[in-house]
Protein backbone atom coordinates (compact mmCIF):
# COMPACT_ATOMS: atom_id res chain seq x y z
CA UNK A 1 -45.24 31.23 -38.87
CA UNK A 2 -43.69 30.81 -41.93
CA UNK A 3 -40.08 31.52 -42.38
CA UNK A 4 -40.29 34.45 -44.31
CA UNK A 5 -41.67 36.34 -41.40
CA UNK A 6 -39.86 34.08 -38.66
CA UNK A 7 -36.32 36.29 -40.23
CA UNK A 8 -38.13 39.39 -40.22
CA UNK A 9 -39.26 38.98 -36.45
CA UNK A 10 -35.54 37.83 -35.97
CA UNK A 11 -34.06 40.75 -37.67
CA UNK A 12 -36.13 43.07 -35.81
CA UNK A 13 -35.88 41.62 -32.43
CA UNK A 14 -32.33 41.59 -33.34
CA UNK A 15 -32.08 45.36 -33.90
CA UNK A 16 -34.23 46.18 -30.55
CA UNK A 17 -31.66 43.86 -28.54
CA UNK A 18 -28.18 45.07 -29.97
CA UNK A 19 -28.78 47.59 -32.35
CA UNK A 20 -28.70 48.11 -36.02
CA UNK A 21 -26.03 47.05 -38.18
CA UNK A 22 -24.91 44.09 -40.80
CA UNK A 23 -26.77 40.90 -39.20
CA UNK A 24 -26.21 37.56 -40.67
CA UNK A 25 -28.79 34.75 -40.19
CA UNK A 26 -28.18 30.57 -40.04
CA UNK A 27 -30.47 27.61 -40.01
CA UNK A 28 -30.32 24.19 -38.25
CA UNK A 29 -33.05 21.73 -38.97
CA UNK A 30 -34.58 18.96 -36.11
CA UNK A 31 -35.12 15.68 -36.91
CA UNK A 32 -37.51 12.97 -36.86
CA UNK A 33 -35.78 9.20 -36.87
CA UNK A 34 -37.74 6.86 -38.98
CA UNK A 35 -36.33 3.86 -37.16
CA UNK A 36 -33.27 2.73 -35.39
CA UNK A 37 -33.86 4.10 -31.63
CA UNK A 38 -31.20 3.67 -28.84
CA UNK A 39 -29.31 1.82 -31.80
CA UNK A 40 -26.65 5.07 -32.29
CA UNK A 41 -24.62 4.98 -28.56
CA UNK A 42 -24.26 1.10 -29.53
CA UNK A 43 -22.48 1.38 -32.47
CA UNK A 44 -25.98 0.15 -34.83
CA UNK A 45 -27.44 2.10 -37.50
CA UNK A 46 -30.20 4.73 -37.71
CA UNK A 47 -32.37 5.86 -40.44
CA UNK A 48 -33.37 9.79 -39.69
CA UNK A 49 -34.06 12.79 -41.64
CA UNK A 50 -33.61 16.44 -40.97
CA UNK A 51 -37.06 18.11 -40.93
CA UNK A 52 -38.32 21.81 -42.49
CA UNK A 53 -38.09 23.24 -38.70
CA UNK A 54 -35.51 23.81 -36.17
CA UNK A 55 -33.42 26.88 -34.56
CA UNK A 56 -32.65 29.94 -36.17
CA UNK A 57 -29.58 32.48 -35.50
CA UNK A 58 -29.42 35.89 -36.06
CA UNK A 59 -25.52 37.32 -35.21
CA UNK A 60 -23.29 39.63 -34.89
CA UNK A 61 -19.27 39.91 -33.86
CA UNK A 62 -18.28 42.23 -31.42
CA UNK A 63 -14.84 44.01 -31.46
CA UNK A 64 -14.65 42.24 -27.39
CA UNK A 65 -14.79 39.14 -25.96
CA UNK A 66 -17.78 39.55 -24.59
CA UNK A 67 -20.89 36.99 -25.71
CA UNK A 68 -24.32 38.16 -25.70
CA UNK A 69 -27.57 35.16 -25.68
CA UNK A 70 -30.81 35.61 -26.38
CA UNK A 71 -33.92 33.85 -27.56
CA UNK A 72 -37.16 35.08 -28.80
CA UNK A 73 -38.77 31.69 -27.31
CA UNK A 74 -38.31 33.43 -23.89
CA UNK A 75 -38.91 36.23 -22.21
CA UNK A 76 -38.54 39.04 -24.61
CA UNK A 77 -35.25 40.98 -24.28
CA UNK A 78 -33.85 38.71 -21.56
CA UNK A 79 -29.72 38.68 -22.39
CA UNK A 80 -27.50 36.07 -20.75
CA UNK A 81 -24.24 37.95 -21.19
CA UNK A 82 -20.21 36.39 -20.87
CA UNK A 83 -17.17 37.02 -21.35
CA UNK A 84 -15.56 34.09 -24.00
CA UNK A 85 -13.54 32.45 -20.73
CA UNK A 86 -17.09 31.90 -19.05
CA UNK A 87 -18.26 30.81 -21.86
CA UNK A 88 -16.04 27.45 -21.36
CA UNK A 89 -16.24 27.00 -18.63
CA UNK A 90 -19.91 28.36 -16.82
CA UNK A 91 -22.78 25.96 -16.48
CA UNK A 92 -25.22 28.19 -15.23
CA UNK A 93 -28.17 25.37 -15.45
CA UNK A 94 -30.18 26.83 -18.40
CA UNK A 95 -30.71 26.91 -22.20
CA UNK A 96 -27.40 28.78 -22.80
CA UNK A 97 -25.69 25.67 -21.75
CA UNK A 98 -26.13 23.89 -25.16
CA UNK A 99 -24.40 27.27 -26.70
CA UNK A 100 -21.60 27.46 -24.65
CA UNK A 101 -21.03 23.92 -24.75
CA UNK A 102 -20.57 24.36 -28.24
CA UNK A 103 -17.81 26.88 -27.84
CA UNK A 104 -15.94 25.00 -24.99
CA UNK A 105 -16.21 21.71 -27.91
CA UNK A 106 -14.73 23.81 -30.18
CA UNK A 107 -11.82 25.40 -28.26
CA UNK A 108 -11.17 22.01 -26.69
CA UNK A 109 -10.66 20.75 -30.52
CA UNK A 110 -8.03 23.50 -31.12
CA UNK A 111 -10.30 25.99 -32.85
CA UNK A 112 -9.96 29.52 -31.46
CA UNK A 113 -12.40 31.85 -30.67
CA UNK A 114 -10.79 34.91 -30.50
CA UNK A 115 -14.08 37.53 -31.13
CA UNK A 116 -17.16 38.03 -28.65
CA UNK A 117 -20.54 37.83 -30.80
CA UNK A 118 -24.18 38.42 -30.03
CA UNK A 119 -26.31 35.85 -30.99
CA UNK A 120 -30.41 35.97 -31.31
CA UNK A 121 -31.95 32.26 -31.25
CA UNK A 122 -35.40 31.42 -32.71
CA UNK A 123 -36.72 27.82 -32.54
CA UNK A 124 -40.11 26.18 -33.92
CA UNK A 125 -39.64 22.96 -32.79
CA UNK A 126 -42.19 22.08 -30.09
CA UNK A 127 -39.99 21.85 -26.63
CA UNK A 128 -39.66 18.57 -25.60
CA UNK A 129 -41.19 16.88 -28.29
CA UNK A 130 -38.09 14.89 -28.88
CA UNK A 131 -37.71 16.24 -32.46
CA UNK A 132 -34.12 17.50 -31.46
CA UNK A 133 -34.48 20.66 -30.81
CA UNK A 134 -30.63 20.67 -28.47
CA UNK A 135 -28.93 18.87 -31.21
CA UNK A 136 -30.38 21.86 -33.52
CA UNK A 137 -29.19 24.47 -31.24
CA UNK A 138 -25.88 22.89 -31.12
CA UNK A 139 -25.18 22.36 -34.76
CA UNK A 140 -26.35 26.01 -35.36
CA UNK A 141 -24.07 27.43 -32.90
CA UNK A 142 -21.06 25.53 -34.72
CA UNK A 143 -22.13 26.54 -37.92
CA UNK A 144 -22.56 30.38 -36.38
CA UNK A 145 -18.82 29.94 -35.34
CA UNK A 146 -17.46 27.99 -38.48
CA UNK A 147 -18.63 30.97 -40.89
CA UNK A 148 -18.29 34.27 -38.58
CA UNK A 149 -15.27 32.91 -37.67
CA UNK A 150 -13.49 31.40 -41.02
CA UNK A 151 -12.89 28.07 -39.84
CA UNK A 152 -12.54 26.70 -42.91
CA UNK A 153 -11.28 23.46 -41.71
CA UNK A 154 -14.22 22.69 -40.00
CA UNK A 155 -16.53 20.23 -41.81
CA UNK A 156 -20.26 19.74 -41.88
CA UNK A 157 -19.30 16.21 -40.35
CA UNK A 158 -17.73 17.99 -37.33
CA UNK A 159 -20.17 20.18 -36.57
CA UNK A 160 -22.50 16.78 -35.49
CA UNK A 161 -19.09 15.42 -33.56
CA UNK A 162 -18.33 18.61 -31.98
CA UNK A 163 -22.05 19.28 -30.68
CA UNK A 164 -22.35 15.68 -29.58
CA UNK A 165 -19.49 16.35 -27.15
CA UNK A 166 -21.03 19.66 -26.65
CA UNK A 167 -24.53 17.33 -25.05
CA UNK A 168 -22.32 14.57 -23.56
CA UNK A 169 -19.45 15.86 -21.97
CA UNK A 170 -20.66 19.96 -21.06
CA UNK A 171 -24.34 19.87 -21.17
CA UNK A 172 -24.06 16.01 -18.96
CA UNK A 173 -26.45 13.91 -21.80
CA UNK A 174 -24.66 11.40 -22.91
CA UNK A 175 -26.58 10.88 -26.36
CA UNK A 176 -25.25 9.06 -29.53
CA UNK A 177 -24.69 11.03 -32.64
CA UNK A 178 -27.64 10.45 -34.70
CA UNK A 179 -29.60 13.71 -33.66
CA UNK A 180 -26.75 16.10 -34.51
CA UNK A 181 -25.65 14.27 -37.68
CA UNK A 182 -29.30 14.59 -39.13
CA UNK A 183 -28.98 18.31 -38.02
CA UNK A 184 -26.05 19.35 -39.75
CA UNK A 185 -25.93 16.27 -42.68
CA UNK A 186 -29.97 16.50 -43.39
CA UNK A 187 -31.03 16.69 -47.14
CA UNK A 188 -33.97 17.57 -49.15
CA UNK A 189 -36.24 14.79 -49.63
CA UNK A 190 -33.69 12.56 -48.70
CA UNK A 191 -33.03 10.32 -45.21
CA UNK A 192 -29.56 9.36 -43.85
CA UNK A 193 -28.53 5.73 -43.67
CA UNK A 194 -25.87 6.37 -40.54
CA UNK A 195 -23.84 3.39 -39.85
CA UNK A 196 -22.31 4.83 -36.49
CA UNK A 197 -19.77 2.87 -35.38
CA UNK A 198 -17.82 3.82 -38.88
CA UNK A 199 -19.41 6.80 -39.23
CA UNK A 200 -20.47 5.65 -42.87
CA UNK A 201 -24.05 6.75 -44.34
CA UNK A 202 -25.51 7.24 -47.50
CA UNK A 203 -28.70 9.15 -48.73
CA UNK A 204 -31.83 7.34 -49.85
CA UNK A 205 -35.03 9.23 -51.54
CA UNK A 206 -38.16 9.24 -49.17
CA UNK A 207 -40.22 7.43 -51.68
CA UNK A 208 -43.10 6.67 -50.12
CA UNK A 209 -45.87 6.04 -52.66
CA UNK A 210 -48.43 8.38 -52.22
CA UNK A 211 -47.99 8.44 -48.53
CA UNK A 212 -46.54 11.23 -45.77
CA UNK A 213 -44.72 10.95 -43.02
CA UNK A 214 -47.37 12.11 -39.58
CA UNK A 215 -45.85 13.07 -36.98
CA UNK A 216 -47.85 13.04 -34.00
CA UNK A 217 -47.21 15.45 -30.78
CA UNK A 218 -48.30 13.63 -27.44
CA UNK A 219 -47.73 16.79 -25.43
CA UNK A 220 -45.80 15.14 -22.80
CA UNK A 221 -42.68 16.78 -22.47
CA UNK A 222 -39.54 14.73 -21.88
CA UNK A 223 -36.59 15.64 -19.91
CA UNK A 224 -33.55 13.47 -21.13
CA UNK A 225 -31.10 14.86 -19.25
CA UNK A 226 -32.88 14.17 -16.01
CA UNK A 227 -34.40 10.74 -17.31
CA UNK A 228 -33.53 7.16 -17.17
CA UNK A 229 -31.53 7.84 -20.74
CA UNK A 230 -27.84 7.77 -19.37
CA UNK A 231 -29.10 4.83 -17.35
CA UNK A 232 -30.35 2.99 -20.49
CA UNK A 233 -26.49 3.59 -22.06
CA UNK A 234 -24.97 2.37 -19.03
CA UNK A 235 -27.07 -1.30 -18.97
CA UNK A 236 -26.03 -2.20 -22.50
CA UNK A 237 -22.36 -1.24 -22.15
CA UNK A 238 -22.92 -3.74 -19.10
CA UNK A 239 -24.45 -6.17 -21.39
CA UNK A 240 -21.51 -5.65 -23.59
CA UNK A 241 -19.23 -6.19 -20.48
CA UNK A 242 -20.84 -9.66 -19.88
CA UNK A 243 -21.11 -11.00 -23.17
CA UNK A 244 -17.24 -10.10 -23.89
CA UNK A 245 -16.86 -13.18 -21.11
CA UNK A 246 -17.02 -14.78 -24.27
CA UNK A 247 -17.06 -12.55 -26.29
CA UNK A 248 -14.41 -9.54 -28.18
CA UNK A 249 -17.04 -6.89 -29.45
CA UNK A 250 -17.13 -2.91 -28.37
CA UNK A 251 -20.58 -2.74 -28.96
CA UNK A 252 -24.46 -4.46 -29.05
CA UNK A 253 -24.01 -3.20 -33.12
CA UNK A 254 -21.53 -5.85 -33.96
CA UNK A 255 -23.58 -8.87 -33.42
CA UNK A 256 -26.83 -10.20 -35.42
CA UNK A 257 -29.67 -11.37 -33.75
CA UNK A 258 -28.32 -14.85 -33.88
CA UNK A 259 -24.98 -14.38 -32.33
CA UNK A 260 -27.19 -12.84 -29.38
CA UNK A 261 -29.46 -15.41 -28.66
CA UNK A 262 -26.70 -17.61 -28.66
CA UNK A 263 -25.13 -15.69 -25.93
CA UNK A 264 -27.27 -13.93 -23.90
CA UNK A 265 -27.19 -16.42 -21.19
CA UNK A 266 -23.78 -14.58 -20.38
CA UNK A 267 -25.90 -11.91 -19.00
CA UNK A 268 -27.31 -12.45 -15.90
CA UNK A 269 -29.56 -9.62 -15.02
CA UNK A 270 -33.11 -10.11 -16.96
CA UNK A 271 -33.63 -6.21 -17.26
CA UNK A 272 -29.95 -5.92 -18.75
CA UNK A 273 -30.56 -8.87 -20.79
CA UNK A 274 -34.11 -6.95 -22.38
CA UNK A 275 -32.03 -3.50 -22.80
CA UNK A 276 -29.42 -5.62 -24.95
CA UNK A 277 -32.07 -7.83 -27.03
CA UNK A 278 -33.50 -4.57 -28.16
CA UNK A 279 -30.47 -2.83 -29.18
CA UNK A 280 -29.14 -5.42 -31.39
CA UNK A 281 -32.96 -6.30 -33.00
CA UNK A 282 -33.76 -2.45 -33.31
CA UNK A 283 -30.16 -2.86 -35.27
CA UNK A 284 -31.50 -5.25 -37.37
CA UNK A 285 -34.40 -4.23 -38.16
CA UNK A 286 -32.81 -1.09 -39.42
CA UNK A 287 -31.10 -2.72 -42.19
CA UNK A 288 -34.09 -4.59 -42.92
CA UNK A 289 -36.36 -1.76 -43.04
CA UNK A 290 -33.88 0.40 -45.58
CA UNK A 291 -33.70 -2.89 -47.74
CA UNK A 292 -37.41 -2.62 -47.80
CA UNK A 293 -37.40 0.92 -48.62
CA UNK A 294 -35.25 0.36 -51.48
CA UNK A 295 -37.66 -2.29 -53.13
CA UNK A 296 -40.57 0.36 -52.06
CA UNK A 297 -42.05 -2.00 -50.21
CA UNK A 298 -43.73 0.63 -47.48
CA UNK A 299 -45.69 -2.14 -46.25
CA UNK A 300 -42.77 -4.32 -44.46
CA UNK A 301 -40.97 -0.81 -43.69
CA UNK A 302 -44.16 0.03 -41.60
CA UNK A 303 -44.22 -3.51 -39.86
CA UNK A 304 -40.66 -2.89 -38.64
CA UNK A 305 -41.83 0.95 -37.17
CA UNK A 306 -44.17 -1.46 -35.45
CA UNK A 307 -41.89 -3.85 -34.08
CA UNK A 308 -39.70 -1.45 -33.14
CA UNK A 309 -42.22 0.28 -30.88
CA UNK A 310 -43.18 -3.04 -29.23
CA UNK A 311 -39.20 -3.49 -28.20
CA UNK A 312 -39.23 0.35 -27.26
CA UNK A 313 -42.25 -0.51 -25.19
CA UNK A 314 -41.48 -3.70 -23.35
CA UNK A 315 -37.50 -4.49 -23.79
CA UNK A 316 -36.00 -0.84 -23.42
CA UNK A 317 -38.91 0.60 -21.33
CA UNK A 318 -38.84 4.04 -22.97
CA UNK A 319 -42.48 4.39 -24.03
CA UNK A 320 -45.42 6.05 -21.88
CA UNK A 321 -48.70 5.60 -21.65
CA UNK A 322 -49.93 8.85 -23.86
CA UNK A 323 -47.30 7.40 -26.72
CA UNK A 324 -48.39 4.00 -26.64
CA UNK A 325 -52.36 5.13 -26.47
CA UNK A 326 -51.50 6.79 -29.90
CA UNK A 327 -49.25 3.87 -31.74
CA UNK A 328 -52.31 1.46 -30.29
CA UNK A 329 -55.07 3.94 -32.49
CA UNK A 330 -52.72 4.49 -35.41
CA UNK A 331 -52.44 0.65 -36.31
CA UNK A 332 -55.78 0.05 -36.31
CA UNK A 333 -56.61 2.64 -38.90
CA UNK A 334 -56.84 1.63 -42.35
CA UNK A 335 -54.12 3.43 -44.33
CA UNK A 336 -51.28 3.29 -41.81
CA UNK A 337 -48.72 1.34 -42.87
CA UNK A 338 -46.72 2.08 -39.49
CA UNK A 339 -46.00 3.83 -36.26
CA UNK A 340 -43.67 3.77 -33.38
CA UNK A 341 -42.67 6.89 -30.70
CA UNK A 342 -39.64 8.40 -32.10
CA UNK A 343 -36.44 10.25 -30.30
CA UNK A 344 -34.82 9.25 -26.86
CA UNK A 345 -38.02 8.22 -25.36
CA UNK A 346 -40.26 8.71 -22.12
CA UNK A 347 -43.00 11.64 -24.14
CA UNK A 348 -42.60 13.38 -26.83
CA UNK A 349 -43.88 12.12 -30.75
CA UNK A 350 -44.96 9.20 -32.79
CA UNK A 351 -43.46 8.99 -36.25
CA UNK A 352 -46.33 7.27 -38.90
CA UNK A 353 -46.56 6.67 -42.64
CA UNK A 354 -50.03 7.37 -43.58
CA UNK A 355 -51.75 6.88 -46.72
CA UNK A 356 -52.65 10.37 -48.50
CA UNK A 357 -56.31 9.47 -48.53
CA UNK A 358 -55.90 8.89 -45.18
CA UNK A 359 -54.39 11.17 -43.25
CA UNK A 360 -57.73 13.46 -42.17
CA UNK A 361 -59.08 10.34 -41.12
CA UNK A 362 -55.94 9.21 -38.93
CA UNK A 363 -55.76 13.30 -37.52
CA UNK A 364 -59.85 13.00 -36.51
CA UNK A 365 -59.91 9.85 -35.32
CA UNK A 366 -56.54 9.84 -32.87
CA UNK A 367 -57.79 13.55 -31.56
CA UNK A 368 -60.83 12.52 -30.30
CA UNK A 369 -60.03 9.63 -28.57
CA UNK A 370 -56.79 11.15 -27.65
CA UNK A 371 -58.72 14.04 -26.08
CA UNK A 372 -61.24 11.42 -24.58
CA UNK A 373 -58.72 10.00 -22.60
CA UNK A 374 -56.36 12.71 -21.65
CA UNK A 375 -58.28 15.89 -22.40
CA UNK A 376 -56.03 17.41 -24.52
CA UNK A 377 -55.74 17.34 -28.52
CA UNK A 378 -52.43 15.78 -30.06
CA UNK A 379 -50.60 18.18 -32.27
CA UNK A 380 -50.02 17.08 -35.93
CA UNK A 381 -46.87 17.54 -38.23
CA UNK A 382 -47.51 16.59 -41.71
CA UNK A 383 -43.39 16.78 -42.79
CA UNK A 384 -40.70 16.23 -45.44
CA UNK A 385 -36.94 16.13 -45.30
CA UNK A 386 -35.52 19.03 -45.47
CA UNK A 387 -31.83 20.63 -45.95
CA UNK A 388 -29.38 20.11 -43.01
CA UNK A 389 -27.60 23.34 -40.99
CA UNK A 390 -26.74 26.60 -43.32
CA UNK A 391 -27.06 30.40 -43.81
CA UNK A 392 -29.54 31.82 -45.29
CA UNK A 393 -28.89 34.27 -47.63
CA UNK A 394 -30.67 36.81 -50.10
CA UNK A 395 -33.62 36.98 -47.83
């Protein structure tokens, strides 16, 4: 659906939920991370763009304090209704979680919420694809309150912080910043180089020389929350806890591949000791790959996306069978210059840079053997980087 009918649907569904009236619409994109997985939480850098799709919001303030939810991805003209207080503070267990765990972030921050609203979501990011579609519905929501409210102080920058600690700390995933940064710092064209432990990032042109960026839907849906994620965080601030025997670093990010295979005898545990290696290598490799990228050499960036996988795969055990099945038939097509599963992990997508005479060969050739093996056909995203969160006006 393309987006000019997505805000018409909105708008209408809008006016059959709540009623007519002045309605103003917002935008927050997903994202897909080109490389630098697990890297965020341990103070490395990342390398993501916002995408073309994400969540939209149609709202309206009330004269109350009364909140209204809804999304047109469920059952049509289902309302999750509460008054601003249970908003905090109610976990009720389902999507409107991420929403109100945006306005407890922001209230815990200092900024008031003094008006009830009703809110209409829309998203076209595939659930559970690992494209970020609860970092997008958490930026949105702080960019719904940021401009119905007039919280002017309120920064595009703290709309990722506030709906990280919207995920960690109300929602109970305790993810690393990348997703929401992308979401609310995205630009056309454009990926973020995100130095997390200072916060520090510029913007580089996706120059990719005649190539796209594929991304490839393996249909398994992944439940972070519920996954082996937190448990991934909580081995390599371990590791961190064992190397600091010798050690003074706060995270796997501070030290170079070097300085860790000096040390990693410190760690006893071998499956700690593989969750660390990867962490400070996928670091590395980061750099190296946006190095690359800046000399337009696509060819060693791609090598890195395929390194990076293998570590994914064997050192941080976050791959599955479907996702490695499609990074195994991507490099052996002619015209891929690289591919690795992107987002937290256990399902979801493979991110690939494919030629542009290439691509309807790479789409054919995974789906059938895709659907040979697991009898369904892979979903295909053909994508650019798009603008991070915003209203849309003068539609």
């Amino acid at each position: 659906m393309e987006e000019k009918e997505i805000l018409r649907q909105l708008k209408t569904s809008f006016f059959q939920l709540y009623g007519e009236g002045e309605v103003r619409i917002f935008f927050a994109p997903g994202r897909v991370n080109l490389i630098g997985e697990h890297t965020d939480y341990n103070g490395g850098h990342v390398f993501p763009c916002a995408l073309t799709i994400g969540t939209y919001a149609a709202v309206r303030l009330r004269e109350d304090r009364r909140v209204r939810f809804s999304s047109m991805n469920l059952q049509a003209g289902e309302i999750t209704e509460v008054s601003l207080e249970e908003a905090f503070e109610a976990k009720t267990g389902d999507w409107t979680n991420y929403p109100k765990g945006v306005f407890w972030a922001f209230e815990e921050a200092g900024h008031k919420i003094e008006s009830g609203m009703d809110l209409l979501y829309y998203g076209n990011i595939p659930a559970g694809s690992g494209l970020s579609s609860s970092a997008s519905l958490e930026v949105l929501t702080g960019l719904v309150l940021k401009e119905m409210l007039g919280l002017k102080e309120v920064s595009q920058q703290d709309l990722a912080v506030l709906g990280q600690k919207a995920e960690c700390d109300f929602v109970g995933m305790k993810c690393g910043i990348m997703d929401q940064f992308a979401s609310a710092m995205g630009k056309k064209d454009a990926a973020i180089f995100l130095e997390t432990n200072k916060m520090e990032f510029d913007y580089l042109p996706l120059a990719l020389e005649q190539a796209k960026i594929v991304i490839t839907n393996s249909l398994v849906k992944h439940e972070l929350a519920s996954s082996e994620y937190n448990v991934r965080r909580q081995e390599c601030e371990q590791a961190v806890r064992f190397l600091n025997k010798e050690l003074k670093i706060q995270t796997l990010g501070q030290l170079t591949c070097e300085q860790f295979e000096e040390k990693k005898h410190l760690i006893p545990d071998e499956i700690i000791q593989k969750r660390a290696k990867h962490a400070v290598y996928e670091n590395q490799r980061t750099i190296q790959a946006v190095e690359a990228l800046k000399k337009k050499d696509i060819e060693a960036f791609g090598r890195l996306m395929n390194a990076s996988h293998i570590s994914l795969r064997d050192d941080y055990a976050v791959s599955c069978p479907e996702i490695d099945v499609l990074t195994e038939l991507a490099w052996k097509i002619s015209g891929v210059q690289g591919s690795r599963i992107t987002g937290g992990g256990f399902g979801g997508c493979t991110v690939s840079i494919v030629k542009d005479e290439a691509i309807d060969t790479f789409q054919k050739e995974i789906s059938k053997a895709y659907e040979e093996k697991y009898g369904k056909v892979p979903e295909f995203y053909i994508v650019s980087a798009g603008e991070g969160a915003h209203e849309i006006v003068n539609d």
